[in-house]
C-alpha atoms as a PDB file:
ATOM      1  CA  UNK A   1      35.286  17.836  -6.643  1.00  0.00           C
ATOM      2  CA  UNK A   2      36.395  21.488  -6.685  1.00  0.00           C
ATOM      3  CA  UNK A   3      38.995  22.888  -4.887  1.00  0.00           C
ATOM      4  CA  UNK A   4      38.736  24.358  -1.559  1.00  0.00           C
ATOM      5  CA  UNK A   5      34.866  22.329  -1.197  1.00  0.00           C
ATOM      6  CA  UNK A   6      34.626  20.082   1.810  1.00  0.00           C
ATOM      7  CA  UNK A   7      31.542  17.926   0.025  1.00  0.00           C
ATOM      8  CA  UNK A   8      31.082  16.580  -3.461  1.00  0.00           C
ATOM      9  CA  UNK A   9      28.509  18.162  -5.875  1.00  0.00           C
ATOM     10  CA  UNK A  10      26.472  15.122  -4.840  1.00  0.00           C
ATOM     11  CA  UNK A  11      25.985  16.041  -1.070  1.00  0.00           C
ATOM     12  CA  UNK A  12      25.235  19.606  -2.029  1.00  0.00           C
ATOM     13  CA  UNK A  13      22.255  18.781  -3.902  1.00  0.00           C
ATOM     14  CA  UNK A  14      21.093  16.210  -1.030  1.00  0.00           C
ATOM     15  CA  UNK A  15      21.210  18.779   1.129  1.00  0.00           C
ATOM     16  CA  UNK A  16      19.049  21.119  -0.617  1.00  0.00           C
ATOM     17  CA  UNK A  17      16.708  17.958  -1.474  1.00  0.00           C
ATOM     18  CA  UNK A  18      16.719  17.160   2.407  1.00  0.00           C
ATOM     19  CA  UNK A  19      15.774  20.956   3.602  1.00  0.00           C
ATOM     20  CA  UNK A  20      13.146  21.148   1.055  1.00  0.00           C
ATOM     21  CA  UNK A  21      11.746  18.000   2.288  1.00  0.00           C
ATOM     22  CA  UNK A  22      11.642  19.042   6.160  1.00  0.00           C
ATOM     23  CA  UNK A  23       9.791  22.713   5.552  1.00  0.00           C
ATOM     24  CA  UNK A  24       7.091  20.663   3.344  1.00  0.00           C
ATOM     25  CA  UNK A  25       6.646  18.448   6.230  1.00  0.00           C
ATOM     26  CA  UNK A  26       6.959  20.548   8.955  1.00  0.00           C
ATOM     27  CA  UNK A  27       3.948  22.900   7.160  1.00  0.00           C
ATOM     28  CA  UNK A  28       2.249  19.396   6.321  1.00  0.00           C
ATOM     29  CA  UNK A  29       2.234  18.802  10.514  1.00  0.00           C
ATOM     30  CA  UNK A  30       1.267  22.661  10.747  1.00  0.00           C
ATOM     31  CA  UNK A  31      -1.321  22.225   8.479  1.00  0.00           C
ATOM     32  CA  UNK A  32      -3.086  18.689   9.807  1.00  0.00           C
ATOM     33  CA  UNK A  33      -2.616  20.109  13.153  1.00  0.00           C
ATOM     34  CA  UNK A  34      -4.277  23.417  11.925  1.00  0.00           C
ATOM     35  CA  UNK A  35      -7.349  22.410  10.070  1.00  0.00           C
ATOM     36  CA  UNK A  36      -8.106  19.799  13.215  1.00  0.00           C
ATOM     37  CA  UNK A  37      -8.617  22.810  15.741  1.00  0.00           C
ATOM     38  CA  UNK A  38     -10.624  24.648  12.989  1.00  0.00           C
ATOM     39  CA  UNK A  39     -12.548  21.728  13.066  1.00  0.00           C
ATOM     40  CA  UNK A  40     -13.285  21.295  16.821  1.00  0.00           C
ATOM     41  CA  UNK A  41     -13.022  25.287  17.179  1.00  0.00           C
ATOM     42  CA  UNK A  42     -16.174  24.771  14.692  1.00  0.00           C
ATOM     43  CA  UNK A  43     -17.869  22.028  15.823  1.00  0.00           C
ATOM     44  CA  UNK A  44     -17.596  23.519  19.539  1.00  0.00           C
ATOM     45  CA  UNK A  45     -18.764  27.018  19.102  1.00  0.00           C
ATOM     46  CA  UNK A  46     -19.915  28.081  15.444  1.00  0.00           C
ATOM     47  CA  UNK A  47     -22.493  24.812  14.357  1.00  0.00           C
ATOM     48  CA  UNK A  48     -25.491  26.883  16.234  1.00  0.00           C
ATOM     49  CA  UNK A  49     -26.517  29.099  13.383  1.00  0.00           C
ATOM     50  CA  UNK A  50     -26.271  26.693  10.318  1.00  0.00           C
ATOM     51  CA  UNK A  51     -27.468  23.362   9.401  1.00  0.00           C
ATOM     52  CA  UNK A  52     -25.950  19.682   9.465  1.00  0.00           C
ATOM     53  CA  UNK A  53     -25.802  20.273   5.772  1.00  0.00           C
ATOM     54  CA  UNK A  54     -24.207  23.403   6.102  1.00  0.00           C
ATOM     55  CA  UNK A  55     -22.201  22.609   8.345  1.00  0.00           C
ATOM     56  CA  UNK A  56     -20.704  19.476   6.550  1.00  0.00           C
ATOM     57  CA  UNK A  57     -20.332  21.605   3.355  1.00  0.00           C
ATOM     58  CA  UNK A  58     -17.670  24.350   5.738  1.00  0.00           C
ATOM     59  CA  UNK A  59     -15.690  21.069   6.418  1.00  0.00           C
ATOM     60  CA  UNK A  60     -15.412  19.573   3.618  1.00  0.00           C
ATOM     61  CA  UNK A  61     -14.154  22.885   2.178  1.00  0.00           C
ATOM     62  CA  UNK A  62     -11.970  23.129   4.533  1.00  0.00           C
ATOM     63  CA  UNK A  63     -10.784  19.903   4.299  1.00  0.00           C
ATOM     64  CA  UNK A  64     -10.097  20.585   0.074  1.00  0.00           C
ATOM     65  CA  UNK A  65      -8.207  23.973   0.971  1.00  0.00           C
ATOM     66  CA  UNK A  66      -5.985  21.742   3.303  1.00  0.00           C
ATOM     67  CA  UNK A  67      -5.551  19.246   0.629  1.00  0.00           C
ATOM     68  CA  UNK A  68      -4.778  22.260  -2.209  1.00  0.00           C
ATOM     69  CA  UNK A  69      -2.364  23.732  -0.093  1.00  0.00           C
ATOM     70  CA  UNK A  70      -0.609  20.324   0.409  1.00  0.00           C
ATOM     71  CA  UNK A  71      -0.940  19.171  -2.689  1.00  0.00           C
ATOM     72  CA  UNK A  72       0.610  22.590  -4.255  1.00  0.00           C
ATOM     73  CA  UNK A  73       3.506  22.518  -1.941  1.00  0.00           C
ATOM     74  CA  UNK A  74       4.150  18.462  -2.562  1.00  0.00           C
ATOM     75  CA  UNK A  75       3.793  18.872  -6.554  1.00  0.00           C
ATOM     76  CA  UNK A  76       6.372  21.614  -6.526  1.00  0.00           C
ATOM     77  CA  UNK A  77       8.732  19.784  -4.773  1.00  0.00           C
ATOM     78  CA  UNK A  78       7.960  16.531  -6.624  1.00  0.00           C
ATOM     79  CA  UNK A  79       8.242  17.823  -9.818  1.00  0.00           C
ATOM     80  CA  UNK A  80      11.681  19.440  -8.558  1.00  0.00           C
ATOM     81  CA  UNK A  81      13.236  15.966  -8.602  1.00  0.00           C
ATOM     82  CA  UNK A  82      11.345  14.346 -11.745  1.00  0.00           C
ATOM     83  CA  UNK A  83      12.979  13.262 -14.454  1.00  0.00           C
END
């Protein structure tokens, strides 16, 4: 432990791991929470002018840019910590 530093080394990095890990699930929740109201937004007022097909291809898409962005954010931070 160095001089004058209330925590070990050990806490520091904990700390940083523990931040890191509430943003990336705070914009997980964001995200979820997000892509649901595009979803009912959708389904309530934009399904008129396309097909069922259509309009289960938009979701899906959706649904993989949900998963990219998630899957971007959890890889970086997983990748932080492997060894």
């Amino acid at each position: 432990m160095e001089q004058g530093s209330p925590m070990p080394h050990w806490r520091d990095d904990r700390w940083s791991m523990m931040q890191g890990l509430r943003v990336r699930i705070a914009v997980s929740i964001m995200t979820g929470v997000g892509w649901l109201s595009f979803v009912l937004l959708y389904a309530a007022f934009w399904t008129s002018g396309f097909s069922l097909f259509q309009s289960i291809v938009i979701v899906l898409v959706s649904a993989l840019i949900a998963a990219g962005i998630m899957g971007a954010m959890w890889a970086s931070w997983g990748m932080r910590f492997a060894r």
